[in-house]
Protein backbone atom coordinates (compact mmCIF):
# COMPACT_ATOMS: atom_id res chain seq x y z
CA UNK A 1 0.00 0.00 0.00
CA UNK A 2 1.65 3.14 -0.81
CA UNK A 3 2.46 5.73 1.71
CA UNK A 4 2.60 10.23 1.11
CA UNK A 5 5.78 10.02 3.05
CA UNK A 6 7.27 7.26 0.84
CA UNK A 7 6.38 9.58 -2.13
CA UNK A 8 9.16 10.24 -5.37
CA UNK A 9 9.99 13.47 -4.88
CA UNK A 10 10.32 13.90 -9.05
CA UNK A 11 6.16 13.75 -8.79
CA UNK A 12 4.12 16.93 -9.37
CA UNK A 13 2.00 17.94 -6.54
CA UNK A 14 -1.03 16.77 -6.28
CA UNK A 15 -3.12 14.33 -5.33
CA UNK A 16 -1.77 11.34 -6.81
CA UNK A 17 1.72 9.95 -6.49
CA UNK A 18 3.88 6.88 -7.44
CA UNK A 19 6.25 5.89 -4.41
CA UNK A 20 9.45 4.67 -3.79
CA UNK A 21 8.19 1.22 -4.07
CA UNK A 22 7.70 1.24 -8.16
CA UNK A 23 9.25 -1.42 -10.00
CA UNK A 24 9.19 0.44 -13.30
CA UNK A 25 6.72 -1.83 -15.02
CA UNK A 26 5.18 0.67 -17.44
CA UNK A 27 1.49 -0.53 -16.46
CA UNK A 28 0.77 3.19 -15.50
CA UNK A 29 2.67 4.58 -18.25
CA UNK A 30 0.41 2.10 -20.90
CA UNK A 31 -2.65 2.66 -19.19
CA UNK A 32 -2.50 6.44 -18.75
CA UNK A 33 0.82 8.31 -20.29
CA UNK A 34 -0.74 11.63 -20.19
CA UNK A 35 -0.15 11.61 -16.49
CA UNK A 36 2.55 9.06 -15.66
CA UNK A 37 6.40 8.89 -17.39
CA UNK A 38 9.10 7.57 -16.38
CA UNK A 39 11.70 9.08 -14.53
CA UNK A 40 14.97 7.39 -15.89
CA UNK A 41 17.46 8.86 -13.64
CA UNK A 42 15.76 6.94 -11.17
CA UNK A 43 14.25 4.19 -13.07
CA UNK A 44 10.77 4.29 -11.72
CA UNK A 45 6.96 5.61 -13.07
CA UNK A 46 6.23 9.42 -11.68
CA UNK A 47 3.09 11.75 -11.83
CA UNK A 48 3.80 13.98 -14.22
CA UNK A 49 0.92 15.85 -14.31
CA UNK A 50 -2.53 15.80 -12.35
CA UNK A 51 -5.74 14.76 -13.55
CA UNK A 52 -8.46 17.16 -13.40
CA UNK A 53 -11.79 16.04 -15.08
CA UNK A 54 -13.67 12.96 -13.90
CA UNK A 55 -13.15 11.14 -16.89
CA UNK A 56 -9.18 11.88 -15.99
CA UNK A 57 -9.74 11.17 -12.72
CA UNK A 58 -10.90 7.83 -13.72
CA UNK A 59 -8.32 7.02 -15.90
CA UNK A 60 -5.75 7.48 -13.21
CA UNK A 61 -7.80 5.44 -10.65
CA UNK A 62 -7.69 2.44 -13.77
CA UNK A 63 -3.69 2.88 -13.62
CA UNK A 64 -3.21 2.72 -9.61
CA UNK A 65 -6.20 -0.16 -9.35
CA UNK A 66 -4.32 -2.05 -12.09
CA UNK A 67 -0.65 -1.34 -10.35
CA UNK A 68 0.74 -4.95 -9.70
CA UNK A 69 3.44 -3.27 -7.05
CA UNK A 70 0.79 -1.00 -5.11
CA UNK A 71 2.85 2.11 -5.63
CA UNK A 72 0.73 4.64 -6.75
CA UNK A 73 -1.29 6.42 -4.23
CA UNK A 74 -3.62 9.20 -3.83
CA UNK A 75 -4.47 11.32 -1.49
């Protein structure tokens, strides 16, 4: 279960956030790129921008449901 404090720093602010427990799948970056990349200094998945309509919303809810390491959060 992800945790705020455990939070990438490289994420926007916001409400939703990938942790330092990403094992650089690319399930969030497949399932939504317009708000996940990947941070490759790092080599993990980061928000890179927030959603901000429900039908966003939902597609970032579809990418942290579907996230086999539980590392994206939202608070």
């Amino acid at each position: 279960m992800p945790h705020p404090l455990d939070r990438n720093p490289e994420n926007v602010s916001g409400s939703f956030y990938v942790d330092n427990t990403c094992i650089d799948c690319d399930q969030c970056r497949d399932h939504a790129p317009q708000f996940f990349t990947r941070w490759d200094e790092g080599g993990y998945s980061i928000v890179h921008t927030q959603p901000v309509t429900e039908e966003e919303i939902a597609q970032a809810i579809e990418a942290m449901e579907g996230c086999p390491s539980e590392s994206i959060g939202r608070e």
